[in-house]
Protein backbone atom coordinates (compact mmCIF):
# COMPACT_ATOMS: atom_id res chain seq x y z
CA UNK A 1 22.27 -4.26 31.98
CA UNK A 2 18.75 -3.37 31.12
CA UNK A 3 17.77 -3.18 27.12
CA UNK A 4 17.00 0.73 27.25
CA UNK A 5 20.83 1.36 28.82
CA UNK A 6 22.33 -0.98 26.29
CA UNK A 7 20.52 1.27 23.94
CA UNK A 8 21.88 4.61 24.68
CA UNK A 9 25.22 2.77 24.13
CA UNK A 10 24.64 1.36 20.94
CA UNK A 11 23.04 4.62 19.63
CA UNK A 12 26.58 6.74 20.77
CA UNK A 13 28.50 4.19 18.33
CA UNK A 14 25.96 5.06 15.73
CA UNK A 15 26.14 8.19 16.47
CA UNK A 16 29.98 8.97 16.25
CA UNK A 17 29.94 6.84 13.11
CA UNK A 18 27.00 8.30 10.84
CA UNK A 19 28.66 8.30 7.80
CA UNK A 20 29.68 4.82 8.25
CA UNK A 21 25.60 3.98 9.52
CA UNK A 22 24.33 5.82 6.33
CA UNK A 23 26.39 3.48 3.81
CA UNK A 24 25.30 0.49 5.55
CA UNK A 25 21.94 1.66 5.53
CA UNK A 26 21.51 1.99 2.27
CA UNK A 27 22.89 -1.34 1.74
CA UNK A 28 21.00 -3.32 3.91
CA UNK A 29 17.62 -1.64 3.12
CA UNK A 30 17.73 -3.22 -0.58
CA UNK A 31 19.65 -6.97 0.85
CA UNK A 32 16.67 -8.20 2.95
CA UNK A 33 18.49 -11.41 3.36
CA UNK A 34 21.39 -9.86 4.82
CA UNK A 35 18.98 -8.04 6.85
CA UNK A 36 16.97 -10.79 7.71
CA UNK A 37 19.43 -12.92 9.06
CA UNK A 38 20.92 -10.14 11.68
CA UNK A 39 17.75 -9.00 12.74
CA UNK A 40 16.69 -13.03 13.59
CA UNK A 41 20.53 -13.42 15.41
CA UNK A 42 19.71 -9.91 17.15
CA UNK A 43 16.40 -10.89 18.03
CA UNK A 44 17.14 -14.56 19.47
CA UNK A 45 20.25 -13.01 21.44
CA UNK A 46 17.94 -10.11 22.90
CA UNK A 47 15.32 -13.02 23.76
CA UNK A 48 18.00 -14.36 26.20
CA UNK A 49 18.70 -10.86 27.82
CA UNK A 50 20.33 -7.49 27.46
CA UNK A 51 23.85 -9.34 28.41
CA UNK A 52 23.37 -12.14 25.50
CA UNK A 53 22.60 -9.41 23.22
CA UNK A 54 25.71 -7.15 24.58
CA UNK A 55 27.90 -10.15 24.13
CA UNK A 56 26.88 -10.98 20.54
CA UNK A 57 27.66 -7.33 19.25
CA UNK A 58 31.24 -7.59 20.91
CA UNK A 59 33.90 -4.99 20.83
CA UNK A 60 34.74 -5.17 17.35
CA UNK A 61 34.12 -2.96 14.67
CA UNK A 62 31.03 -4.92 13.19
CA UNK A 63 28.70 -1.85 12.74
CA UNK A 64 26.52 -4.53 10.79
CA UNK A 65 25.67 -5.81 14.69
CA UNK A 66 25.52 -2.67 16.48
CA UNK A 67 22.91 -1.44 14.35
CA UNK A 68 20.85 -4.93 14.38
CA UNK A 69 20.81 -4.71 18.35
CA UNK A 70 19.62 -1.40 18.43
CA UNK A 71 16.93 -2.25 15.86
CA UNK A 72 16.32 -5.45 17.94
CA UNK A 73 16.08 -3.39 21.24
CA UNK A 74 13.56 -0.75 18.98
CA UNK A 75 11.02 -3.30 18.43
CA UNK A 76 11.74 -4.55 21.86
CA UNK A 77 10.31 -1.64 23.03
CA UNK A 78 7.80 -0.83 20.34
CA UNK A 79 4.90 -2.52 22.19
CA UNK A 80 5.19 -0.84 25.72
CA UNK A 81 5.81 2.83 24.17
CA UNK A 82 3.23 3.06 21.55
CA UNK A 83 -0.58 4.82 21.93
CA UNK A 84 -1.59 2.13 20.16
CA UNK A 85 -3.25 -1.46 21.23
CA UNK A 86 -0.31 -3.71 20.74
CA UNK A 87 -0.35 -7.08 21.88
CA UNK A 88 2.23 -8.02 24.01
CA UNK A 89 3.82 -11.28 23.17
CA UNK A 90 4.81 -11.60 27.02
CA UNK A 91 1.89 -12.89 29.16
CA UNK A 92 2.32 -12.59 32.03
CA UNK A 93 4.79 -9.93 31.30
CA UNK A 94 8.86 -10.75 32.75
CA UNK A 95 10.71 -8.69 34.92
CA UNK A 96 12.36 -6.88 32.17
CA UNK A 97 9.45 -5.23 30.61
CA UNK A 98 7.72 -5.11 33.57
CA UNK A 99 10.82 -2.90 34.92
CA UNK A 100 10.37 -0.79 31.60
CA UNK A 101 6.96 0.17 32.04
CA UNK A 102 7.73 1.29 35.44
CA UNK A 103 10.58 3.32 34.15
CA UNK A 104 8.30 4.90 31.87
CA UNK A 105 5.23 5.74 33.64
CA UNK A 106 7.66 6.83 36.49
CA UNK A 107 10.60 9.15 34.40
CA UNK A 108 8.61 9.41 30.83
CA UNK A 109 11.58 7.52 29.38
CA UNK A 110 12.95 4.14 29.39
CA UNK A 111 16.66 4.28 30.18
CA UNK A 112 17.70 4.76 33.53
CA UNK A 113 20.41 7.81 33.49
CA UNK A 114 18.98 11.60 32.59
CA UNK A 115 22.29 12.19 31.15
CA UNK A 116 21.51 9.79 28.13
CA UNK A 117 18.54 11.25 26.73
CA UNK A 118 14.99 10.19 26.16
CA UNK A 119 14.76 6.47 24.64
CA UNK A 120 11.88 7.19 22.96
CA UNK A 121 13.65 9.73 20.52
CA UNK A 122 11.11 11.55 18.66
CA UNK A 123 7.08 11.18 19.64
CA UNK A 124 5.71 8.57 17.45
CA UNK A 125 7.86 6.60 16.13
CA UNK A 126 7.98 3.96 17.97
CA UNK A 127 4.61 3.43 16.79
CA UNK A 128 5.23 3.54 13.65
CA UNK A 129 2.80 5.83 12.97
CA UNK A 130 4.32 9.08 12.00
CA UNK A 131 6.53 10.09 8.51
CA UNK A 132 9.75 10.94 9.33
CA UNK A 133 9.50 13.97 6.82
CA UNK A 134 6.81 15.11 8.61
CA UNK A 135 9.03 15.62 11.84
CA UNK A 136 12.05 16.80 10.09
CA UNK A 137 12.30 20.44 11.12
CA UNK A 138 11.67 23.25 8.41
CA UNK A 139 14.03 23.89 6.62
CA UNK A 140 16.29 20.86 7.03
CA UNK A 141 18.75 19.73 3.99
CA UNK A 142 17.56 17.46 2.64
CA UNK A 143 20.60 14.83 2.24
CA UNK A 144 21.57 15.40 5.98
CA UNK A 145 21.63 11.93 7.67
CA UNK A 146 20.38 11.28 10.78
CA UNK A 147 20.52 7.91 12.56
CA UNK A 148 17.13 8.50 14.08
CA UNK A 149 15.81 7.87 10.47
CA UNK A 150 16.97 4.28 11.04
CA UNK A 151 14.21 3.54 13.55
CA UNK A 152 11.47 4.74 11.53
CA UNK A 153 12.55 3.68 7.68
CA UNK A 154 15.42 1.48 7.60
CA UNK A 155 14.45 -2.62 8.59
CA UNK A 156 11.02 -2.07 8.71
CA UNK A 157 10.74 -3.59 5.69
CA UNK A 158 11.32 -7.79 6.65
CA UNK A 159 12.33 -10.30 4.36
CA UNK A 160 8.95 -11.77 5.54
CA UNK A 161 5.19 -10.82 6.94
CA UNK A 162 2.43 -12.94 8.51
CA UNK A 163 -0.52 -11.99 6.63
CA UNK A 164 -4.84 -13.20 7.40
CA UNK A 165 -5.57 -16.27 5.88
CA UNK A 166 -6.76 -16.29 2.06
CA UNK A 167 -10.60 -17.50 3.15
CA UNK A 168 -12.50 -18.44 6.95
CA UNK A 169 -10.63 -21.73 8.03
CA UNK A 170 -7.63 -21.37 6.20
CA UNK A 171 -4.08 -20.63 8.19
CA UNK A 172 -2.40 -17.71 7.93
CA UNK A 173 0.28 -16.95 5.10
CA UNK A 174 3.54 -15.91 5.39
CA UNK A 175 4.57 -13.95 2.02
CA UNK A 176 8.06 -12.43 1.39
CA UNK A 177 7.90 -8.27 1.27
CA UNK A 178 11.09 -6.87 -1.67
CA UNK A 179 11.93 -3.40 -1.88
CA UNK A 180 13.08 -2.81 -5.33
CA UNK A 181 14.62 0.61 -6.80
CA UNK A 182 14.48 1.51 -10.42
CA UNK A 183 17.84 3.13 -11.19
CA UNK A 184 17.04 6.13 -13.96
CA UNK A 185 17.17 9.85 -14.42
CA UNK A 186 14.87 12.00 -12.82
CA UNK A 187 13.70 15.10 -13.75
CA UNK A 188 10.95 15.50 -11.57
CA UNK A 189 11.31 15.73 -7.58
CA UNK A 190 8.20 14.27 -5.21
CA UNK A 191 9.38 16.18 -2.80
CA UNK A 192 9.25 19.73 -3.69
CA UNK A 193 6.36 21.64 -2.23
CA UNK A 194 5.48 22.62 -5.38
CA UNK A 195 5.31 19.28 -7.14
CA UNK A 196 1.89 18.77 -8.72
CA UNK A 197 1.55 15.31 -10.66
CA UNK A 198 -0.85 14.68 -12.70
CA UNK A 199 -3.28 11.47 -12.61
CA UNK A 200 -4.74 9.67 -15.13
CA UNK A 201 -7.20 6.79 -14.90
CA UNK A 202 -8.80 4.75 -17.72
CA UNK A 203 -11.53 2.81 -16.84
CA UNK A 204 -11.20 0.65 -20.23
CA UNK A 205 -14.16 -1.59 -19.41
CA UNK A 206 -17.07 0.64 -19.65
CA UNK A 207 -19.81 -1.21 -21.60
CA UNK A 208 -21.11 -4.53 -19.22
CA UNK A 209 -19.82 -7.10 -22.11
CA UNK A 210 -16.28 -5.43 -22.00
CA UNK A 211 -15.48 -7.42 -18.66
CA UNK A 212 -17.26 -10.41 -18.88
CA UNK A 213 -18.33 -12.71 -15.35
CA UNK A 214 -17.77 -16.23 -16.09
CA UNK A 215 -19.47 -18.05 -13.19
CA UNK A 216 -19.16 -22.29 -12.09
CA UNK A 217 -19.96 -24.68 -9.96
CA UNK A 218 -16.63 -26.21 -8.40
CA UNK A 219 -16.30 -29.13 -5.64
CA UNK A 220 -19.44 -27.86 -4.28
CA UNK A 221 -19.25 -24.19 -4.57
CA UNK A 222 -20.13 -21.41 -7.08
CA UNK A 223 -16.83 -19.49 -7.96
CA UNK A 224 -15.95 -16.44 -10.39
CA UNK A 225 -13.97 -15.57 -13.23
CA UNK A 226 -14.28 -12.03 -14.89
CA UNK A 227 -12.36 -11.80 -18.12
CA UNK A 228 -11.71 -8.69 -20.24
CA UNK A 229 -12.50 -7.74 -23.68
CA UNK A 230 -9.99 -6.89 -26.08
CA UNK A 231 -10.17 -2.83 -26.52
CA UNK A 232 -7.19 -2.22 -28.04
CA UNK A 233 -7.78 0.51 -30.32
CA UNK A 234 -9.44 2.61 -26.52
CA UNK A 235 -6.73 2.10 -24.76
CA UNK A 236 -4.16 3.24 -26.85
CA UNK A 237 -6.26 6.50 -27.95
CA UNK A 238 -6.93 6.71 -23.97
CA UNK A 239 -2.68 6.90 -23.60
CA UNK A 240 -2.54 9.41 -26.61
CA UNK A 241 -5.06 11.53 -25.15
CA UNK A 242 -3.39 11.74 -21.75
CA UNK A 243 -0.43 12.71 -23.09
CA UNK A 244 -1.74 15.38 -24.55
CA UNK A 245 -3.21 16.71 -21.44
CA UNK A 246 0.46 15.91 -19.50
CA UNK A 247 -0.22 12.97 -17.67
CA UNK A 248 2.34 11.49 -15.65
CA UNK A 249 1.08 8.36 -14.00
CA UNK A 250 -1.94 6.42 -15.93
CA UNK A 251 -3.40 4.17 -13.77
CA UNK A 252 -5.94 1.35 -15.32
CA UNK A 253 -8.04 -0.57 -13.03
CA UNK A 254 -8.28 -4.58 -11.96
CA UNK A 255 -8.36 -7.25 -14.38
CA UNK A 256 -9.15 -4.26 -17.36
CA UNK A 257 -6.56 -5.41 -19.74
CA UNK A 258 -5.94 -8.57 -21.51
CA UNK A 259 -2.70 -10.11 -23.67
CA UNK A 260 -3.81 -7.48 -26.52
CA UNK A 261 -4.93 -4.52 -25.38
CA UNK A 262 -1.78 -4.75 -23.16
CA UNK A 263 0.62 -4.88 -26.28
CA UNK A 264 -1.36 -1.72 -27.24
CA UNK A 265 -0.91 0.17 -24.13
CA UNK A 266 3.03 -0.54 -24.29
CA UNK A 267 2.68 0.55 -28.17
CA UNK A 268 1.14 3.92 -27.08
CA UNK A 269 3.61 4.27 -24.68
CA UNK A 270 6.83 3.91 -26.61
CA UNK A 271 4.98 6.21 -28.70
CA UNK A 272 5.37 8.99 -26.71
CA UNK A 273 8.30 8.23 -24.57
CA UNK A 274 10.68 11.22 -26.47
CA UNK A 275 8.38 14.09 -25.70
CA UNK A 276 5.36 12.81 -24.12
CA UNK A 277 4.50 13.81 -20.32
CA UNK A 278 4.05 10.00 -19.22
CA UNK A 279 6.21 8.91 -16.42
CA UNK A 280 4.63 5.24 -15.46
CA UNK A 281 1.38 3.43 -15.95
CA UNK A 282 0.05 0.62 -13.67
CA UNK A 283 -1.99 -1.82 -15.72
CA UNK A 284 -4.52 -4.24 -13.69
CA UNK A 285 -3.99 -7.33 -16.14
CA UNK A 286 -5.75 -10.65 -15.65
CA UNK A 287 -2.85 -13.73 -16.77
CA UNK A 288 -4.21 -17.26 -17.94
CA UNK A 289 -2.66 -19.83 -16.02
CA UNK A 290 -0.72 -23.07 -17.60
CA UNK A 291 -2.49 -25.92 -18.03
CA UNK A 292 -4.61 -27.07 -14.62
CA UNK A 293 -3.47 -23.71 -12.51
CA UNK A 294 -5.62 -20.82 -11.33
CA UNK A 295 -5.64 -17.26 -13.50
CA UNK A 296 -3.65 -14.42 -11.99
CA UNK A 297 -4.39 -11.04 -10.81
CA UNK A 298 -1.92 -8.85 -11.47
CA UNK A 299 -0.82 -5.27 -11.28
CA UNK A 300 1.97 -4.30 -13.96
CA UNK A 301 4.13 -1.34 -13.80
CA UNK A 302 5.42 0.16 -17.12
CA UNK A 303 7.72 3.00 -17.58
CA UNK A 304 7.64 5.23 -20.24
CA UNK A 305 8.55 3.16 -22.86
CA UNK A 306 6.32 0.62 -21.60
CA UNK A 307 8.55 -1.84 -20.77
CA UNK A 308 7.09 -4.15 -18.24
CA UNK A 309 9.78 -3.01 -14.87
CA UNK A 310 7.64 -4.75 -11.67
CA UNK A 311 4.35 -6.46 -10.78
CA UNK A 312 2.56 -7.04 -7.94
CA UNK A 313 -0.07 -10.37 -8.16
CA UNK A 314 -3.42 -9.73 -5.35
CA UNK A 315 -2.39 -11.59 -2.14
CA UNK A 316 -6.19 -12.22 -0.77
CA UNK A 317 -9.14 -13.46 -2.80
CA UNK A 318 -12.50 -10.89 -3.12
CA UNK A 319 -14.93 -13.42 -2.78
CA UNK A 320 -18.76 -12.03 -2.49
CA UNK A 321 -21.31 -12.26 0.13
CA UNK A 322 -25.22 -13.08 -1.00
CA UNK A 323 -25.49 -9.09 -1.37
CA UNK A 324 -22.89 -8.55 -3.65
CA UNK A 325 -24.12 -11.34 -5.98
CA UNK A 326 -27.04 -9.87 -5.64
CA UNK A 327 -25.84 -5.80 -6.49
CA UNK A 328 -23.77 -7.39 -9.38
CA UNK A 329 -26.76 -9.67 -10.96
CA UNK A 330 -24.85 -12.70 -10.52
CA UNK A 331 -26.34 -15.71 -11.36
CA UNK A 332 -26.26 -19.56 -11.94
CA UNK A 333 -27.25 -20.85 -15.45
CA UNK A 334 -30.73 -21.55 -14.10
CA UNK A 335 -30.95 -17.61 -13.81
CA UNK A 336 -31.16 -18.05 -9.77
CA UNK A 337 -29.16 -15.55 -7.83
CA UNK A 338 -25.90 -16.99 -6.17
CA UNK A 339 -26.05 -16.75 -2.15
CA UNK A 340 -22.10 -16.71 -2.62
CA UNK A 341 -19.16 -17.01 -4.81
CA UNK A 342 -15.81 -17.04 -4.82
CA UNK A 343 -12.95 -15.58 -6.77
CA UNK A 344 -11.01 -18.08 -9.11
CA UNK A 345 -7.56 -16.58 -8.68
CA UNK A 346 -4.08 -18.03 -7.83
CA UNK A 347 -2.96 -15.76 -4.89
CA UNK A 348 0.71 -14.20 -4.54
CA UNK A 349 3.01 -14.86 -2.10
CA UNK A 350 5.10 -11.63 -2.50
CA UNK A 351 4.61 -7.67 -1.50
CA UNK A 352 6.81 -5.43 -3.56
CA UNK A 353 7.96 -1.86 -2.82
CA UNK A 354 9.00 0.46 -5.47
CA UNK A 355 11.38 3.45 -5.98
CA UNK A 356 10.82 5.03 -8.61
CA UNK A 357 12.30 7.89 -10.32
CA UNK A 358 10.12 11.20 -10.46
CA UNK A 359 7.60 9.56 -8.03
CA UNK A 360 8.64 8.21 -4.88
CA UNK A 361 8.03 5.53 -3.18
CA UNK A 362 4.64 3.33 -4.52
CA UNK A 363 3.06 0.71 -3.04
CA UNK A 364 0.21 -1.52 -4.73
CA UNK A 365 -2.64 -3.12 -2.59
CA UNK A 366 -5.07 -4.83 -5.18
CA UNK A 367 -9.26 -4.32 -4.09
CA UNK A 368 -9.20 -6.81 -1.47
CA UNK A 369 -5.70 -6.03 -0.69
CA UNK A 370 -6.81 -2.85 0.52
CA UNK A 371 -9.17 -3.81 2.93
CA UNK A 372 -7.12 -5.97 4.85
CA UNK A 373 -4.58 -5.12 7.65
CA UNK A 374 -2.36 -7.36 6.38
CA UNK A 375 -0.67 -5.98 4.31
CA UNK A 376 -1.92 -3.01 3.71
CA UNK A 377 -2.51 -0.78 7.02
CA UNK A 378 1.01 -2.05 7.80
CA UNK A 379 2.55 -1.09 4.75
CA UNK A 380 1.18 2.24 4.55
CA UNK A 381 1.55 3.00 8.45
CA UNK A 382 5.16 1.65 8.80
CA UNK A 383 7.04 1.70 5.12
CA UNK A 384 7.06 5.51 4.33
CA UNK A 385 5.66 5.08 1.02
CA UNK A 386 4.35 8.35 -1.43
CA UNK A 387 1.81 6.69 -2.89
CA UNK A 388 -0.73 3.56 -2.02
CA UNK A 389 -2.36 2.45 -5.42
CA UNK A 390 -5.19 0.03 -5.42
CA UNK A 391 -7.00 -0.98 -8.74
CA UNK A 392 -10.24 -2.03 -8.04
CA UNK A 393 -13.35 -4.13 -9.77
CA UNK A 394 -16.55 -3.22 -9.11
CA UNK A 395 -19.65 -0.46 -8.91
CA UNK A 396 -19.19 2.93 -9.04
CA UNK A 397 -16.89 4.70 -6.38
CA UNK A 398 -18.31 7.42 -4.23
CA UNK A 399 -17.07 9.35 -0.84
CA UNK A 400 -19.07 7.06 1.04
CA UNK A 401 -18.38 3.74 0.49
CA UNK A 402 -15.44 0.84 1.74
CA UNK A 403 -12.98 2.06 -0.65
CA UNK A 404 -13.14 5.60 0.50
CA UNK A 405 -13.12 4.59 4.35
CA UNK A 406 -10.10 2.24 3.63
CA UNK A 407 -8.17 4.89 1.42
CA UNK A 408 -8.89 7.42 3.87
CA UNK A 409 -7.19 5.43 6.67
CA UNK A 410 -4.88 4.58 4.78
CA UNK A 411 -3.99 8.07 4.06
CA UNK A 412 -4.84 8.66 7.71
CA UNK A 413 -2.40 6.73 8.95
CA UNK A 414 0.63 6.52 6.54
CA UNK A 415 0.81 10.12 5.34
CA UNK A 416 0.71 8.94 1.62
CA UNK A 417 -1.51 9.78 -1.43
CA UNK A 418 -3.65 7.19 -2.20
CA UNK A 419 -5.42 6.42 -5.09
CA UNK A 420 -8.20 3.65 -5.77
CA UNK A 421 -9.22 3.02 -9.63
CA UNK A 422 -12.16 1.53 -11.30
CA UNK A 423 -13.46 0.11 -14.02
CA UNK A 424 -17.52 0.64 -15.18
CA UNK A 425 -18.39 -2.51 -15.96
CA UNK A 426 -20.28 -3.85 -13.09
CA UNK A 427 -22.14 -0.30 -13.26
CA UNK A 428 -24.68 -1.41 -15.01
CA UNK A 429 -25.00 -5.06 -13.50
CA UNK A 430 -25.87 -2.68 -10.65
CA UNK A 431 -28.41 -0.55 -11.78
CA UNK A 432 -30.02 -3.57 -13.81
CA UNK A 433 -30.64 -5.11 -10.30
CA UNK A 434 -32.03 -2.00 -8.98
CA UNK A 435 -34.36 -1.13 -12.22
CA UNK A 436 -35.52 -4.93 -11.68
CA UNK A 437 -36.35 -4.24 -7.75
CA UNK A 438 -38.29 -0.82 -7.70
CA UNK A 439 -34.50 0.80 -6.53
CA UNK A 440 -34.39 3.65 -8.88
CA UNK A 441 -33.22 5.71 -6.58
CA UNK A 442 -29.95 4.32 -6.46
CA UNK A 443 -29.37 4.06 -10.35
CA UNK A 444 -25.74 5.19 -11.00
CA UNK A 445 -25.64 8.18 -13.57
CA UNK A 446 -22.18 9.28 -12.73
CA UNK A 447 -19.71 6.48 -12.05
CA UNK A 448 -17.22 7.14 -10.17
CA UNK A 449 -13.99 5.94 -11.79
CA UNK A 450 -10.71 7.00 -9.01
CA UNK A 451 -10.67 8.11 -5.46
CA UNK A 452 -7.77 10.48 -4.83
CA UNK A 453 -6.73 11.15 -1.30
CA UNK A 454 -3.98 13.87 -0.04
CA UNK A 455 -2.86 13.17 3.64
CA UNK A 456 -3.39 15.49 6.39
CA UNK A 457 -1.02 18.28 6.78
CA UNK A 458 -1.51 17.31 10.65
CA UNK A 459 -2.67 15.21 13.34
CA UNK A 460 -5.77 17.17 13.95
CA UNK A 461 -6.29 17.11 10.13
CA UNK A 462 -8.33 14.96 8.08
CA UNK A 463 -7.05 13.79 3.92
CA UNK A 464 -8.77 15.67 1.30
CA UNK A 465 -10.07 14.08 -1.16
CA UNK A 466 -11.14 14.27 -5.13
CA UNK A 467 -13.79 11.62 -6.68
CA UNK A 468 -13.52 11.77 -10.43
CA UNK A 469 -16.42 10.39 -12.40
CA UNK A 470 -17.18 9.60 -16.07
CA UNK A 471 -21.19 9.47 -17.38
CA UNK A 472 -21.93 6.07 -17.21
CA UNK A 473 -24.33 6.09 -20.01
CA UNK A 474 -21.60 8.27 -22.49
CA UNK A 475 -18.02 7.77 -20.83
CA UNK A 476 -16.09 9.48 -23.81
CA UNK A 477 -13.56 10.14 -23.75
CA UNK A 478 -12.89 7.15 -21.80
CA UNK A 479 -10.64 8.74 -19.76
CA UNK A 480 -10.22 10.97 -16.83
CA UNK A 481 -7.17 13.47 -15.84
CA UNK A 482 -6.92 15.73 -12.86
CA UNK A 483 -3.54 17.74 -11.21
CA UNK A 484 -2.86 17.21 -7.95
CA UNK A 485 -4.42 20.19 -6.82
CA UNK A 486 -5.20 19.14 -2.80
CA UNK A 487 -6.09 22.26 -1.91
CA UNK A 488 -9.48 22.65 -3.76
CA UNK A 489 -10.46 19.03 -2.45
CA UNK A 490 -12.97 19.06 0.02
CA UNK A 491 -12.12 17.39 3.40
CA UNK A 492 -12.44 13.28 3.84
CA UNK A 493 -15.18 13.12 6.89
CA UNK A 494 -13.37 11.23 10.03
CA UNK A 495 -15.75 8.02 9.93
CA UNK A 496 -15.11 7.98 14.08
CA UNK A 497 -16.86 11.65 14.66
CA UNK A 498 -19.71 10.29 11.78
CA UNK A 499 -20.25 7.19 14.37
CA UNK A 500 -20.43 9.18 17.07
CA UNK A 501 -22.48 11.77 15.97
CA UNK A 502 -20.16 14.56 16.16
């Protein structure tokens, strides 16, 4: 039997028990080592043929191994059907696949009777590349199941992920990836049409000395260590004054917040949890380590009360090339400019995914996190999520520059909002540099502060996108608030058609 045939046959069982399917899915989408361990028996039987695989699922009622075949047999198939540049694991490739690609480039389909449908059961996703509630048809309920769903939501989450190593010469890391669901009452629904959040960032460190850049000279090397002024008393009038103007996710940027100005922002929270508009706040907090360890970077999620309900710690170090030391004024304590330096953090070795009442599903990729492909392309591309969040450190955002590429593919390829946030601090280590090197012309007035991006509506679409800025000279209120309003954004320009002169 060839994989695609012992497809069709697996999907009928799923098929004639979806009710059944739907239960299970739901369980095994939150029990990762339940899920892990089928997927690896699924996988290792498929490795040894269609009949191994056939043989392992039996004729009982396990529905637990008729759906971990047909997941197996998926990704089987994932490499040969999608537009993208996979690489094959095969080389040369076996009889098998070589049969499938035949089959496909010959029928348009992998499995060998008409009579059983197309394999490939709705364009794209295989690839992982499109939202399922993008291809849902007009109209559809809502709470209708449909197995298909399986092969574009369910599993792809692993209980594990290969990600690039932390720094050149290092091997790569293999970090555990939890999908956690917050059980409370919504009142809001993400996905009604007419849903319009409303963002708030606070940049908190706006002066230079309210995130200060400890730099030292380690086995060799010059490393970095920024740590953040207490600013208690702006934070919690920055929470007060969202409120006010109905804020429902607060977002404040990498390594902002210390020990105390975090007890404040919970304060001011709690606060207004009765009445107050404030659904969640994400808090990028920098966390001494014990004695002889490396600080953390970390990304806390508080409700509404501001209780403390998930984190997320940065999985890959930002360290900085000679022109980055340079654009930040970084230097030794002989006042020479560092060629290099690296980032003095303790790095995670876990990717969370959260469901969260009255906003979907959120995702955090921390500045550097963002840039890399692991995780964060695959996370947005192939875990459905609403939202992408990345708190950043470092000059002013603009339209133009790595944050906005990265959130725009991002955006591009996931269909999720994104949103980068920043703090001002290393504003004006910026525009000291470029006052000291005839570079006026690239003082920053306006710093930008958050990046919002709304997904295309379409494949020929681009995101739209909002920058939101704050006078870097005055920054009161200290805060910035905006609807999402995608609408009245302008279009993201597609980098490709920039490169290519289009």
């Amino acid at each position: 039997m060839h994989p695609a045939d012992l497809f069709m046959a697996l999907w009928r069982l799923l098929e004639e028990r979806r009710d059944e399917v739907r239960v299970l899915a739901l369980g095994l989408e939150a029990d990762h080592a339940r899920a892990g361990r089928l997927a690896g028996e699924a996988a290792a039987h498929l490795r040894e043929g269609a009949a191994a695989l056939e043989r392992w699922v039996g004729d009982g009622p396990d529905l637990d191994r008729v759906l971990a075949a047909a997941q197996a047999i998926d990704g089987w198939f994932a490499p040969l059907a999608s537009r993208f540049d996979f690489r094959m694991a095969d080389d040369p490739l076996p009889a098998e696949r070589l049969e499938a690609r035949r089959r496909l480039n010959r029928d348009g389909r992998f499995n060998a009777d008409p009579a059983d449908g197309q394999l490939i059961l709705r364009p794209g996703l295989l690839a992982r590349a499109m939202n399922i509630r993008e291809t849902a048809p007009p109209g559809a309920d809502p709470d209708a199941f449909d197995p298909v769903d399986l092969f574009a939501a369910l599993l792809a989450v692993p209980p594990g992920l290969t990600i690039e190593a932390e720094r050149d010469g290092d091997p790569d890391r293999r970090i555990a990836v939890r999908y956690r669901r917050i059980a409370g009452v919504s009142d809001q629904d993400p996905a009604d049409p007419a849903w319009t959040p409303v963002i708030g960032v606070v940049p908190l460190a706006e002066a230079e000395d309210d995130l200060s850049i400890h730099q030292f000279r380690r086995d060799g090397e010059d490393w970095y260590d920024p740590t953040p002024r207490d600013v208690s008393r702006r934070a919690a009038d920055a929470i007060a004054g969202l409120a006010e103007q109905g804020a429902t996710f607060v977002l404040f940027p990498e390594v902002s917040v210390g020990a105390g100005t975090l007890d404040a922002i919970r304060q001011a929270l709690r606060a207004q949890a009765v009445d107050g508009p404030i659904r969640y706040a994400l808090v990028g907090v920098k966390e001494e380590a014990e004695t002889g360890g490396r600080p953390h970077n970390r990304a806390l999620l508080l409700d509404r009360c501001g209780t403390v309900i998930g984190s997320q710690t940065k999985l890959h170090c930002w360290d900085l090339d000679s022109n980055q030391c340079r654009s930040y004024d970084l230097r030794d304590r002989n006042g020479r400019l560092l060629d290099c330096a690296r980032e003095d953090i303790e790095t995670g070795d876990c990717f969370t995914l959260f469901e969260l009442p009255d906003l979907g599903r959120l995702a955090v990729a921390i500045c550097e996190d963002l840039g890399r492909s692991e995780p964060s392309a695959w996370i947005a591309s192939g875990m459905m999520v609403d939202w992408l969040v990345t708190p950043v450190m470092d000059s002013g955002l603009t339209t133009e520059r790595w944050q906005a590429k990265e959130g725009g593919a991002s955006s591009r390829a996931g269909y999720c909002r994104v949103i980068v946030a920043n703090s001002m601090a290393l504003s004006h280590r910026f525009n000291r540099y470029c006052r000291a090197n005839g570079e006026e012309d690239k003082l920053i007035e306006d710093c930008g502060v958050a990046l919002l991006f709304q997904p295309r509506a379409s494949q020929a679409g681009a995101p739209r996108i909002a920058c939101l800025t704050l006078p870097l000279a005055d920054p009161s209120p200290g805060y910035v608030c905006a609807n999402w309003t995608p609408g009245r954004w302008p279009a993201l320009p597609d980098p490709e058609a920039k490169e290519s002169g289009a």
